[in-house]
Protein backbone atom coordinates (compact mmCIF):
# COMPACT_ATOMS: atom_id res chain seq x y z
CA UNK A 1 113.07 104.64 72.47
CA UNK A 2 110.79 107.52 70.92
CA UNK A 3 111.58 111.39 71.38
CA UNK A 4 111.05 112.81 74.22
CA UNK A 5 107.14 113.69 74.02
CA UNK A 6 105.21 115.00 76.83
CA UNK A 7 102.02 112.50 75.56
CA UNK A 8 101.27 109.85 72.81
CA UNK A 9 100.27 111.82 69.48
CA UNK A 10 96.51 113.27 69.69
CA UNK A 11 96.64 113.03 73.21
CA UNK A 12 96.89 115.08 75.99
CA UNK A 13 97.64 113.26 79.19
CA UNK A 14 98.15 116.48 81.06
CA UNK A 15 95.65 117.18 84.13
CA UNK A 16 95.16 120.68 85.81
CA UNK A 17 94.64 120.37 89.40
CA UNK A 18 93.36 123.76 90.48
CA UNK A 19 94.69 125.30 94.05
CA UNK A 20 91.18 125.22 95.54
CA UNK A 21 90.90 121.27 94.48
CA UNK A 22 93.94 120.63 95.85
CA UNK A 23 93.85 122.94 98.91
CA UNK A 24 90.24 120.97 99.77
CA UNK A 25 91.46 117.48 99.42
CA UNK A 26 94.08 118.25 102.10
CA UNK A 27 91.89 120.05 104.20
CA UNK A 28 89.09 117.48 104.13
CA UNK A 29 90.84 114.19 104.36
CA UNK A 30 93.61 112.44 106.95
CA UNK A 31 96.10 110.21 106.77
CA UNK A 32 94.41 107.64 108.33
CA UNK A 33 94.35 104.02 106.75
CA UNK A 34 92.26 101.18 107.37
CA UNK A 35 94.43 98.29 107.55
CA UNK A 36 96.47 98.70 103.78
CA UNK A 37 93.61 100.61 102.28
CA UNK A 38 93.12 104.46 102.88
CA UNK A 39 90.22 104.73 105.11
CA UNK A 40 86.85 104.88 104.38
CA UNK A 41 85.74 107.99 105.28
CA UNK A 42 88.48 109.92 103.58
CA UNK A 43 87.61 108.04 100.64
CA UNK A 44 84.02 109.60 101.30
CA UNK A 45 85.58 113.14 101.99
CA UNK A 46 87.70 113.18 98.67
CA UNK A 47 84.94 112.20 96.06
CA UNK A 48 82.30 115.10 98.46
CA UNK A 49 85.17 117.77 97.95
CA UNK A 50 85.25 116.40 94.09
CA UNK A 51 81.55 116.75 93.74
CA UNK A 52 81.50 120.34 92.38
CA UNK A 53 82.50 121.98 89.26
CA UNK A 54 86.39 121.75 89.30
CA UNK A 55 86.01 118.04 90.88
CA UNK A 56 83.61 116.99 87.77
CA UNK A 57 86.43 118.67 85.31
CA UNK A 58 89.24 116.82 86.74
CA UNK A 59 86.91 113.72 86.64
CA UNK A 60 86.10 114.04 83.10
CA UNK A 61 89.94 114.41 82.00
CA UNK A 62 90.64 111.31 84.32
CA UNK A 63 87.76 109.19 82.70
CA UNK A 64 88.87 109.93 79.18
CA UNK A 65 92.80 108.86 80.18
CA UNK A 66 92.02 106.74 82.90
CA UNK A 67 88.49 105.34 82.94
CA UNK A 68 87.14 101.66 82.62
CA UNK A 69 86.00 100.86 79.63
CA UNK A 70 87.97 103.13 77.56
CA UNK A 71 89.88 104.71 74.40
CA UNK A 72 92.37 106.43 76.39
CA UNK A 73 96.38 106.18 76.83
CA UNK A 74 95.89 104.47 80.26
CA UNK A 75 98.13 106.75 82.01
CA UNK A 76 97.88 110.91 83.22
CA UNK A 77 100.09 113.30 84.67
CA UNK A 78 98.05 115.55 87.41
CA UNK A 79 99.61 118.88 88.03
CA UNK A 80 99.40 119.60 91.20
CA UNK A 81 100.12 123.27 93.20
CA UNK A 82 103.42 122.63 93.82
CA UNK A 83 104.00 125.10 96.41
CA UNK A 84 101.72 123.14 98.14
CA UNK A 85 103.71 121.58 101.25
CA UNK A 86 104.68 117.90 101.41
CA UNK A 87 102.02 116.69 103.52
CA UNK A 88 99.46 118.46 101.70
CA UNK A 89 100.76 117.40 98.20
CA UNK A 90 100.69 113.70 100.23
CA UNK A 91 96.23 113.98 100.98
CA UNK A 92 95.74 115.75 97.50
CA UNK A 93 97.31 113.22 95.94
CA UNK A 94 95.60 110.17 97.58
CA UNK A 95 92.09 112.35 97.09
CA UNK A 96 92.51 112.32 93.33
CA UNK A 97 93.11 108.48 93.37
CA UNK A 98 89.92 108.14 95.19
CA UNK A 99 88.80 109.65 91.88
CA UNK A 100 89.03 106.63 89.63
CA UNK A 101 89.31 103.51 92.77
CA UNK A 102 90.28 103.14 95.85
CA UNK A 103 93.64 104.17 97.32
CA UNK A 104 95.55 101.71 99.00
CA UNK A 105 99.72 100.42 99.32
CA UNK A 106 101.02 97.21 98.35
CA UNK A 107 104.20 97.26 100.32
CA UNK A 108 103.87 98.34 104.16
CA UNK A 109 106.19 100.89 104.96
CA UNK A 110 105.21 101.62 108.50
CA UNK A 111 101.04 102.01 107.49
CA UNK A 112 101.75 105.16 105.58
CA UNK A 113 99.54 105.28 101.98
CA UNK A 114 102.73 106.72 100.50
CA UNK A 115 106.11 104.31 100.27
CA UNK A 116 109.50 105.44 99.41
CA UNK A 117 111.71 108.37 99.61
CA UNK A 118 114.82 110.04 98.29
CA UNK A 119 117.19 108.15 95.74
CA UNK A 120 120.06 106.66 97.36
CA UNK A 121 123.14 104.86 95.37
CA UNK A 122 122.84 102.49 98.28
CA UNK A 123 119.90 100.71 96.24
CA UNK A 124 119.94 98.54 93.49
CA UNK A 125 120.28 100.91 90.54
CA UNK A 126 117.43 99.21 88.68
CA UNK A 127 114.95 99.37 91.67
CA UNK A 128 112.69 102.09 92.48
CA UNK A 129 114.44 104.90 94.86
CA UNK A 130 117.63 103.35 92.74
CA UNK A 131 119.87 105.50 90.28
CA UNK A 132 120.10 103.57 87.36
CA UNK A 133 117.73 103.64 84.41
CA UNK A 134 114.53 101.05 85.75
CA UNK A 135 112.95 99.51 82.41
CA UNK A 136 110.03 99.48 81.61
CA UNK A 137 107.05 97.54 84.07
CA UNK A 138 103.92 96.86 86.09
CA UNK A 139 103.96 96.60 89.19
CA UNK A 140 103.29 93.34 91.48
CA UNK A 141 102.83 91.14 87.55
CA UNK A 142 103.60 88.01 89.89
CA UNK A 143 100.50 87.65 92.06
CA UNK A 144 96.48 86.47 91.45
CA UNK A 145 95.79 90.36 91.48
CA UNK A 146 97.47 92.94 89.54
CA UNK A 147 96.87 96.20 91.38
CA UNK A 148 94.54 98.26 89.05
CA UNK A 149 96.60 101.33 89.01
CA UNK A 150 99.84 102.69 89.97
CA UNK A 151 100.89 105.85 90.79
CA UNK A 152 104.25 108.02 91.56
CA UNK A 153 104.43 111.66 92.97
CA UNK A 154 107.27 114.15 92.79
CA UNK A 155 108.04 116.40 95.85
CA UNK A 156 111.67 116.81 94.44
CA UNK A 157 112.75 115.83 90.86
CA UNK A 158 116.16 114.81 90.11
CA UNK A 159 118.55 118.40 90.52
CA UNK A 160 121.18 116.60 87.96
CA UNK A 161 118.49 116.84 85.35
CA UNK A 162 117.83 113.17 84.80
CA UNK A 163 115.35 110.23 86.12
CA UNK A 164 112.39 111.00 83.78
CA UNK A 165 109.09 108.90 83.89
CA UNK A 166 108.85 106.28 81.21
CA UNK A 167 105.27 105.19 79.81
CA UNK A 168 104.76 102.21 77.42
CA UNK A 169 101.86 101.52 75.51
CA UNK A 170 101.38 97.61 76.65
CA UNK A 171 98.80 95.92 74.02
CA UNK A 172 100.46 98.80 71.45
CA UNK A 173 103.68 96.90 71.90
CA UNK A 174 101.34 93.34 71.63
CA UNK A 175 99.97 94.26 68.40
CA UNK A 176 103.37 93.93 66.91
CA UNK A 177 103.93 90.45 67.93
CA UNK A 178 102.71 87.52 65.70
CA UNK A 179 100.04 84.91 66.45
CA UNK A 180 102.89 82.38 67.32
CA UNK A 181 104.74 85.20 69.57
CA UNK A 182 101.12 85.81 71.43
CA UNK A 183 101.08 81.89 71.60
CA UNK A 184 104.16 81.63 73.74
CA UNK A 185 103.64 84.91 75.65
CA UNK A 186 100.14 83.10 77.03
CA UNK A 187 102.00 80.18 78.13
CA UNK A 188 101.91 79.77 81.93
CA UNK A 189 106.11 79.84 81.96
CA UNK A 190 107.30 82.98 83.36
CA UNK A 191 108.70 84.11 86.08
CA UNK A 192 109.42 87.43 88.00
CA UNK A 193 111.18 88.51 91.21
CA UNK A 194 109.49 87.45 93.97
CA UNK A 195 105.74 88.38 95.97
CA UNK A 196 106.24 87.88 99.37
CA UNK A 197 104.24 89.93 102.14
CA UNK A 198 102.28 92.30 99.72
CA UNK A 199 99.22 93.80 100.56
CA UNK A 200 96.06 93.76 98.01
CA UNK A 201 97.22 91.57 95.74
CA UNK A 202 96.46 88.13 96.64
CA UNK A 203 98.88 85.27 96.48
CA UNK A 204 102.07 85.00 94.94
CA UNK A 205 101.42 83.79 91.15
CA UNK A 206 104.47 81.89 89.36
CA UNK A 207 104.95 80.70 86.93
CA UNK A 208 102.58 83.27 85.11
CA UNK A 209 101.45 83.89 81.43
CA UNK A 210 102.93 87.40 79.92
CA UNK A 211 99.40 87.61 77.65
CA UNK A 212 96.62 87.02 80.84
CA UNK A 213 93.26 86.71 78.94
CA UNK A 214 91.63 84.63 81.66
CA UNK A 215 89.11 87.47 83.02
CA UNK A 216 86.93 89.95 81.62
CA UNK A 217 87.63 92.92 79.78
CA UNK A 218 91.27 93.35 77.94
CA UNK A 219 93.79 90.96 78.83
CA UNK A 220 96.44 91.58 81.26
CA UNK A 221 99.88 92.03 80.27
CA UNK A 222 102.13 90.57 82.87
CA UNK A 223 105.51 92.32 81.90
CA UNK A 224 108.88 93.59 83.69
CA UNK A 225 112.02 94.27 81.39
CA UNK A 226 114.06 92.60 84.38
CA UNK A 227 112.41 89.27 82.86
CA UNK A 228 114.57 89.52 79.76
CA UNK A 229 117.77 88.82 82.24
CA UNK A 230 115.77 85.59 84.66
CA UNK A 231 117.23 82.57 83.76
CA UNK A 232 114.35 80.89 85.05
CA UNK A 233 112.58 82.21 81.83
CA UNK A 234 115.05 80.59 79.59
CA UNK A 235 113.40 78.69 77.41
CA UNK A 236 111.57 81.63 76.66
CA UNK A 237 114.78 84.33 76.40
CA UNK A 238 113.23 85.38 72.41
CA UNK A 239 110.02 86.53 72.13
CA UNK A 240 110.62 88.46 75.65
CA UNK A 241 113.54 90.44 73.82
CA UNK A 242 110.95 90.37 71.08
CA UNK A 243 108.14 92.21 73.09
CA UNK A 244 110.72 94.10 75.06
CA UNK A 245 112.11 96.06 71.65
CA UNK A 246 108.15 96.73 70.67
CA UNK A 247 107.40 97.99 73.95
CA UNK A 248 110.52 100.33 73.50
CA UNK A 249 109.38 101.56 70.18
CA UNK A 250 106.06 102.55 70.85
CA UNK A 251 107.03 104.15 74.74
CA UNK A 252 107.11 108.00 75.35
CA UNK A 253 109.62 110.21 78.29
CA UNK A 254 107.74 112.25 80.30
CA UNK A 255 109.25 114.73 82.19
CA UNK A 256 107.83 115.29 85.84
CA UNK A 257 108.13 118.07 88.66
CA UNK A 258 107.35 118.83 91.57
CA UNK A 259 103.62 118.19 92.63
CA UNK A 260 103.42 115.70 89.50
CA UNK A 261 101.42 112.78 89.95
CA UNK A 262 101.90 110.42 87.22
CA UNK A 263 98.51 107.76 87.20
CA UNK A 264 99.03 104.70 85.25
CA UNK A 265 96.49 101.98 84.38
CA UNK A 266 98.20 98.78 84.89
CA UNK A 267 96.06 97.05 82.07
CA UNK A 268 96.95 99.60 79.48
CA UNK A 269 100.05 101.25 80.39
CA UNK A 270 103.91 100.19 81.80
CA UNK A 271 106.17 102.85 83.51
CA UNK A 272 109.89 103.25 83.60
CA UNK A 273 112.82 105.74 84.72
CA UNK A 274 115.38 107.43 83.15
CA UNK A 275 119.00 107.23 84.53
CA UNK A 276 118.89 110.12 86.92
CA UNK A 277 122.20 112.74 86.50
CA UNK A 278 125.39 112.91 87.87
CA UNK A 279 124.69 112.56 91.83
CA UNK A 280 127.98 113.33 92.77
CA UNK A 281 128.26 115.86 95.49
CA UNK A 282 124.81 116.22 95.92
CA UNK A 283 124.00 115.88 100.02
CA UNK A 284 121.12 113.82 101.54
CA UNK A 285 117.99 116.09 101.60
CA UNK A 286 118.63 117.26 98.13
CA UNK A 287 117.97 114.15 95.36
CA UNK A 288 115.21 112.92 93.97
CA UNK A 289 111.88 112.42 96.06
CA UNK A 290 109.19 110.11 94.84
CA UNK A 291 106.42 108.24 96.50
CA UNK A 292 104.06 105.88 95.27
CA UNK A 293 100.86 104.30 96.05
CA UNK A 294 98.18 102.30 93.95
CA UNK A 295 94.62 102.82 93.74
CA UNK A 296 91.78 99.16 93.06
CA UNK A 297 89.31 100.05 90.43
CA UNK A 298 86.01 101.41 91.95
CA UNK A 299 83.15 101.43 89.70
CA UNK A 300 81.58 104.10 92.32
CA UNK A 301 84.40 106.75 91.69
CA UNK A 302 83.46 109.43 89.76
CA UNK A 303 86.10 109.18 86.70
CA UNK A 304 84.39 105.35 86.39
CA UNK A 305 81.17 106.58 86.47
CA UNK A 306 81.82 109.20 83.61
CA UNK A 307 83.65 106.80 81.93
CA UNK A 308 80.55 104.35 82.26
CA UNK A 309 78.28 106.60 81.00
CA UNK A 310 79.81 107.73 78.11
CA UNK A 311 79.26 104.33 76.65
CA UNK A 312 82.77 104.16 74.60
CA UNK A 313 84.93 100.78 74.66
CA UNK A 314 87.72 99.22 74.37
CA UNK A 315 86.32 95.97 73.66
């Protein structure tokens, strides 16, 4: 693993959310969902309260990081007020996905946009709301549709110091690997968890190539760290360790707080976690808080349409 490094080199990956951006996303849009996707008109609501000068700033930072096509990392952090309440941070949030797709949750945890909660040791260590270090990922790599983008927001980092965001640089990582290693990462032999009763994402999809080239634009890199330790993927226990060790070495830490919300494209970009601190002692109501929710390429939000017409590729 690299340094600990805010953003790649050249980069900066760091969005401003002014208080009057964030305060209007809240005020103008509702929790309200339309089935798993956020609804409609607050989608309509966020992108009118981005339509004005601080709206087209933010949107031109998020189309240089996050737009499709593109030169960028594939992953932001947006600073948000964070003396903003919970709630609020909750509809600013979901109005600056509606910047670059459309908001929406793969996992339904009683209709809300926003899944999870505070860390608990009673999870899995590995898993997300776990303790442990989680390596390094996209999310849902096992079904016909790979959510687009990804997102997690603090409302209360870890108060032992630890659980840090981890960001990989996916076809970084692939560039390393040799035409026979890219050969057995597209073969359709791998396998992942499971993908039962997800939202957005289509059917369950295993086995699965690693190296996806099947549709337009960049391929898809199917990849979870977790498939280093499947049996199922055996035959194949190598070149994973192989791609799992360049992954590592060209991955950054990035340190999140409060009112952080840490945008990843899914194509470009794989996240992780620290180990968070010493949690003993600490009472419920105190760990770490994160939520997460994803967001479906739009080509009508208005990072995409920057991004669109400022011609660049990454073709």
């Amino acid at each position: 693993m690299k340094s600990a490094s805010i953003s790649p080199p050249g980069m900066k990956a760091r969005v401003e959310v002014p208080r009057e951006l964030a305060l209007g996303l809240a005020s103008a849009c509702t929790p309200a969902m339309d089935g798993h996707q956020w609804a409609g008109e607050n989608v309509t609501m966020a992108r009118a309260v981005l339509d004005g000068p601080a709206g087209w700033d933010a949107a031109g930072v998020l189309a240089s990081l996050l737009g499709r096509p593109g030169v960028g990392p594939g992953w932001a952090v947006l600073r948000m007020p964070s003396g903003l309440d919970d709630a609020r941070l909750r509809l600013a949030g979901a109005g600056m996905l509606a910047a670059i797709g459309r908001p929406f949750f793969s996992i339904n945890e009683g209709g809300s946009l926003w899944i999870g909660g505070e860390s608990t040791p009673e999870r899995d260590a590995a898993s997300f709301g776990g303790n442990g270090r989680q390596g390094l990922h996209i999310d849902a790599p096992n079904t016909e549709i790979v959510p687009d983008y990804t997102s997690l927001l603090v409302l209360r980092p870890d108060p032992a110091g630890g659980g840090h965001s981890l960001v990989g640089d996916l076809h970084a990582a692939l560039a390393e690997m040799s035409g026979a290693d890219r050969g057995e990462l597209a073969q359709l032999a791998y396998f992942e968890g499971h993908a039962h009763r997800l939202c957005g994402t289509g059917a369950p999809r295993m086995p699965f190539p690693v190296l996806d080239d099947g549709g337009p634009g960049r391929p898809w890199i199917r990849w979870a760290a977790k498939m280093t330790a499947d049996r199922r993927n055996h035959a194949h226990m190598d070149v994973l360790h192989r791609y799992a060790e360049a992954l590592d070495a060209h991955s950054w830490v990035v340190p999140l707080e409060r009112g952080c919300l840490l945008v990843l494209d899914q194509q470009r970009a794989a996240h992780g976690r620290a180990a968070l601190g010493d949690q003993a002692g600490l009472p419920n109501g105190t760990r770490r808080l994160l939520l997460q929710a994803k967001s479906a390429f739009d080509p009508a939000a208005p990072a995409q349409v920057l991004a669109s017409a400022s011609g660049t590729s990454d073709e």
